[in-house]
C-alpha atoms as a PDB file:
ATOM      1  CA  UNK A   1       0.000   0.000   0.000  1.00  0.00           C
ATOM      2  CA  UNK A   2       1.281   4.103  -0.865  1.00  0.00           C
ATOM      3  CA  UNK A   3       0.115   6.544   1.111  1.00  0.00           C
ATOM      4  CA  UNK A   4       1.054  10.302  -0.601  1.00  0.00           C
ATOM      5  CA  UNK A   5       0.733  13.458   0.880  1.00  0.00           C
ATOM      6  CA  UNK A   6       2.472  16.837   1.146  1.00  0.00           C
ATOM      7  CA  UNK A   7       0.340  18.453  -1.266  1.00  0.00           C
ATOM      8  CA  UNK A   8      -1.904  21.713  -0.639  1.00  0.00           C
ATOM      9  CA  UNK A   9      -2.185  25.314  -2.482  1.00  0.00           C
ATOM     10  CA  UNK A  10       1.283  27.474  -3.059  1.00  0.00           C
ATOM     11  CA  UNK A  11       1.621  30.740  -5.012  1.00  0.00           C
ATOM     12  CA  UNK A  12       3.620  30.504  -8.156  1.00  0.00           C
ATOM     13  CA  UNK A  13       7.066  30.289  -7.604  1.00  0.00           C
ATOM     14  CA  UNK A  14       6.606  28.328  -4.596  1.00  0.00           C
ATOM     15  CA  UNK A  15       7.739  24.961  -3.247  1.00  0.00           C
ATOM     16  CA  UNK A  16       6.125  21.680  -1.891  1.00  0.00           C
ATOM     17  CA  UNK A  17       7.653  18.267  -0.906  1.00  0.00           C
ATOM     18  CA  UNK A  18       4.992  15.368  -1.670  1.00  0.00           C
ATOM     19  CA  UNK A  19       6.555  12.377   0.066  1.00  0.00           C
ATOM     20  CA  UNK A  20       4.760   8.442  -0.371  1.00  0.00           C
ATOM     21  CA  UNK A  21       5.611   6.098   2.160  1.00  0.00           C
ATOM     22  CA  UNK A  22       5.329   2.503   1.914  1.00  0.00           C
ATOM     23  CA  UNK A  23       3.386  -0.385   3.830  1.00  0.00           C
ATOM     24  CA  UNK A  24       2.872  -4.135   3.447  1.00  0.00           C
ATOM     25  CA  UNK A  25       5.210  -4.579   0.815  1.00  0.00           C
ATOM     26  CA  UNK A  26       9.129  -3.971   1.080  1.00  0.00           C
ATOM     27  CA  UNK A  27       9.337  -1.013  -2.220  1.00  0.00           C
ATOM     28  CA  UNK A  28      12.816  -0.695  -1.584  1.00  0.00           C
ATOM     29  CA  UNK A  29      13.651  -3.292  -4.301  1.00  0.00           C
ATOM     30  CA  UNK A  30      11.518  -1.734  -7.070  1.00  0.00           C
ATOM     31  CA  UNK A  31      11.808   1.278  -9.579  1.00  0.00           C
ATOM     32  CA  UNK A  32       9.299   4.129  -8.090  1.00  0.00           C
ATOM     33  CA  UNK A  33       7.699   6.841  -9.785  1.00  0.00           C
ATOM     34  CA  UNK A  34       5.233   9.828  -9.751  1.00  0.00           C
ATOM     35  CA  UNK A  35       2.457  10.979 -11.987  1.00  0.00           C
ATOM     36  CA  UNK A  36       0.142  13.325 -12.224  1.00  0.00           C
ATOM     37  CA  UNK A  37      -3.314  13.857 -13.898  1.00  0.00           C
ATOM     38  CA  UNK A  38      -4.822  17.325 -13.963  1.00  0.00           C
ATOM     39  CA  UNK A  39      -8.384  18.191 -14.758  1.00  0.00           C
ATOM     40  CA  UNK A  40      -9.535  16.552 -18.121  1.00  0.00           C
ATOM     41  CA  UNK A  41      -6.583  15.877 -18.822  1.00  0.00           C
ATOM     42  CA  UNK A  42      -4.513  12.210 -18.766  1.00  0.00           C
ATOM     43  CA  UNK A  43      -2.172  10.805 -16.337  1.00  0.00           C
ATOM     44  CA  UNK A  44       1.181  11.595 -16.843  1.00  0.00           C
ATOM     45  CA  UNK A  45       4.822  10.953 -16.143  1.00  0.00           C
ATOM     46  CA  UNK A  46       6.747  13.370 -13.604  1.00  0.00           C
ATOM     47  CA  UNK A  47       9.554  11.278 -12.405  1.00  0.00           C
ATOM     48  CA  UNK A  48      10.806   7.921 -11.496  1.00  0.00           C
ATOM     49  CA  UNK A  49      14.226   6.215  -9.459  1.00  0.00           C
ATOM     50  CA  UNK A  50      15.698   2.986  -9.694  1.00  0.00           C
ATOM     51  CA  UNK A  51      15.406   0.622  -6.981  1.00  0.00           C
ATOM     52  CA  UNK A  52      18.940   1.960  -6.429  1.00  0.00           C
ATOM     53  CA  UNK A  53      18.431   5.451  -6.494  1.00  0.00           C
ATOM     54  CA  UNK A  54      21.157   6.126  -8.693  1.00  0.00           C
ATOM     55  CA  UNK A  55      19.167   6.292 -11.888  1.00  0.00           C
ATOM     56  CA  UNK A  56      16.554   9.105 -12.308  1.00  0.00           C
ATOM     57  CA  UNK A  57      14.437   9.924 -14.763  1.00  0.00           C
ATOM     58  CA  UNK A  58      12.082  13.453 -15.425  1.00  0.00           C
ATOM     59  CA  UNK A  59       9.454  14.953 -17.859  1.00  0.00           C
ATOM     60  CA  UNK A  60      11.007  17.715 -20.035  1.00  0.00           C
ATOM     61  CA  UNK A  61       8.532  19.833 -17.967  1.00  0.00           C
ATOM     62  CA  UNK A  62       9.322  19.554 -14.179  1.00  0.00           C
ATOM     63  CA  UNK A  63      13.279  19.099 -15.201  1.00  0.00           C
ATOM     64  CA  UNK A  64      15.676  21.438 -13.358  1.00  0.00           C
ATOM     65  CA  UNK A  65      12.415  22.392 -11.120  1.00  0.00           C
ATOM     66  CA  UNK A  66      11.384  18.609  -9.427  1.00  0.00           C
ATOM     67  CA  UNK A  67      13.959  15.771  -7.659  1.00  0.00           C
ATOM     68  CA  UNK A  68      12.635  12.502  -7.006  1.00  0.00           C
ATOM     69  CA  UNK A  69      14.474  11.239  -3.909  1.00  0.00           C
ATOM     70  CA  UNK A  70      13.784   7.587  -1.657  1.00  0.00           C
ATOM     71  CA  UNK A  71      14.895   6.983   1.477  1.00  0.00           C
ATOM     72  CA  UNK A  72      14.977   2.931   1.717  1.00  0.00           C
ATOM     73  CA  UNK A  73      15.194   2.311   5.149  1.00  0.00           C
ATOM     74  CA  UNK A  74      11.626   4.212   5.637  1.00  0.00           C
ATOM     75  CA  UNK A  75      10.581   2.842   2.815  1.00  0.00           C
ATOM     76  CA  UNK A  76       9.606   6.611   1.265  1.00  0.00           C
ATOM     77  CA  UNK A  77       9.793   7.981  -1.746  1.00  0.00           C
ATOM     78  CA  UNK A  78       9.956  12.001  -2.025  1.00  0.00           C
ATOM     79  CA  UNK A  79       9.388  14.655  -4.952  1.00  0.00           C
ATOM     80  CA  UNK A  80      11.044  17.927  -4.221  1.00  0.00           C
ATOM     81  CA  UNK A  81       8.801  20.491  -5.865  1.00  0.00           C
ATOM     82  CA  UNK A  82      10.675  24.033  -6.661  1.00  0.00           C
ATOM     83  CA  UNK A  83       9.467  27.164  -8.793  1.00  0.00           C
ATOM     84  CA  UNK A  84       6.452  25.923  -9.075  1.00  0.00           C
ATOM     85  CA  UNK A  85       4.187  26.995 -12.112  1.00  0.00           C
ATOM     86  CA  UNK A  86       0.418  27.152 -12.784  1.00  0.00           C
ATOM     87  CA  UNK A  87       0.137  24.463 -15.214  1.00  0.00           C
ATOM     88  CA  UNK A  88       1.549  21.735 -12.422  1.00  0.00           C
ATOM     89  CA  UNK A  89      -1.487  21.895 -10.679  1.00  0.00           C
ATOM     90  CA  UNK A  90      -2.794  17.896 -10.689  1.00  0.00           C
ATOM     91  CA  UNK A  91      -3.274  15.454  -8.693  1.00  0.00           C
ATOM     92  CA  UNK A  92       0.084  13.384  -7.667  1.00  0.00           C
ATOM     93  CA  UNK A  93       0.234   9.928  -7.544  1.00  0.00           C
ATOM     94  CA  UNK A  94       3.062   7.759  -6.562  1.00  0.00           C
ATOM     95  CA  UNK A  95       3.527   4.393  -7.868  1.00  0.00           C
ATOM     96  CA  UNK A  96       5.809   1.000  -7.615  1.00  0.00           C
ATOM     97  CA  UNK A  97       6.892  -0.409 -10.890  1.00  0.00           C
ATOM     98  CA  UNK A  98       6.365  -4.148 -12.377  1.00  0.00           C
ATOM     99  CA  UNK A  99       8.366  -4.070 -15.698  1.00  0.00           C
ATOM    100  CA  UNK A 100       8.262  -1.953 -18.334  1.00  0.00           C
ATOM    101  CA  UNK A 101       9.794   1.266 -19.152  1.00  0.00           C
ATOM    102  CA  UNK A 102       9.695   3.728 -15.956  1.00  0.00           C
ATOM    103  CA  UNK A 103       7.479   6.364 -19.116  1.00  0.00           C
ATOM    104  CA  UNK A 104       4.283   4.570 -19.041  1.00  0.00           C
ATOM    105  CA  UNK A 105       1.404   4.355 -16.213  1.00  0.00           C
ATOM    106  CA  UNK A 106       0.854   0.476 -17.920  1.00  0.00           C
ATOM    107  CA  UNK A 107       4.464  -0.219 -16.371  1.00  0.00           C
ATOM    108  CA  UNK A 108       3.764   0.242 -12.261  1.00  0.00           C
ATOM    109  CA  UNK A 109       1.314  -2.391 -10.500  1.00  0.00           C
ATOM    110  CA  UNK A 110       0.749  -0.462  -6.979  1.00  0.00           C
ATOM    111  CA  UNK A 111      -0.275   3.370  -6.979  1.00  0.00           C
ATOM    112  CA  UNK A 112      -1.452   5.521  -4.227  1.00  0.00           C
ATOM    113  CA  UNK A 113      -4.311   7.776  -3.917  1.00  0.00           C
ATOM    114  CA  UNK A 114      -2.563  10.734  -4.799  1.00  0.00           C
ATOM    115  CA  UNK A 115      -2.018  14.178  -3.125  1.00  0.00           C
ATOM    116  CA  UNK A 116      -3.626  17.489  -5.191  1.00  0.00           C
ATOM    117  CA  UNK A 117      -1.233  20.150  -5.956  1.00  0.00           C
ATOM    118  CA  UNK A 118      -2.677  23.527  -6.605  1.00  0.00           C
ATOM    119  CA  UNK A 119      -0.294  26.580  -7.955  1.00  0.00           C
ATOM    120  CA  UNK A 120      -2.109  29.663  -7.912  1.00  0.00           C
ATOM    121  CA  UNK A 121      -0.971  32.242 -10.354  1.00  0.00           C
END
């Protein structure tokens, strides 16, 4: 089971810090990832880490602005949120990967049920 949170409303510009943390299952040897799905619109990819945390991965839009971070041994995965911009309002979900490339929704089995993010302009 994922549990997000950390979202809320922030001016543009601002930061947040949406963090997932883990239960019932041991994440810490899976690739982890965020998405997001705003209003009408489809989920889509923000971010993911390898089960190592040395690989990263970003959407053109949120790079240089979002880092995807995981502490193991509290089983958590974090998104640093900076500068943030009207058009990243959504709702945030984090996810656990099967297979698949770390892109696509299709590829991660367990999601959680998500945090809303709300950048006012």
């Amino acid at each position: 089971q994922l549990q997000a949170s950390g979202g809320g409303l922030v001016q543009a510009g601002g930061s947040l810090r949406l963090s997932c943390t883990a239960s019932g299952r041991t994440f810490s040897s899976y690739a982890m990832g965020w998405f997001r799905q705003a209003p009408g619109k489809e989920r889509e990819f923000v971010a993911a880490i390898s089960w190592t945390g040395g690989n990263t991965y970003y959407a053109d839009s949120v790079k240089g602005r979002f880092t995807i971070s995981r502490e193991k041994a509290k089983n958590t995965l974090c998104l640093q949120m900076n500068n943030l911009k009207p058009e990243d309002t959504a709702v945030y979900y984090c996810a656990s990967k099967s297979s698949g490339s770390v892109y696509y929704s299709q590829s991660y089995d367990y999601w959680g049920q998500g945090t809303l993010v709300t950048v006012s302009s």
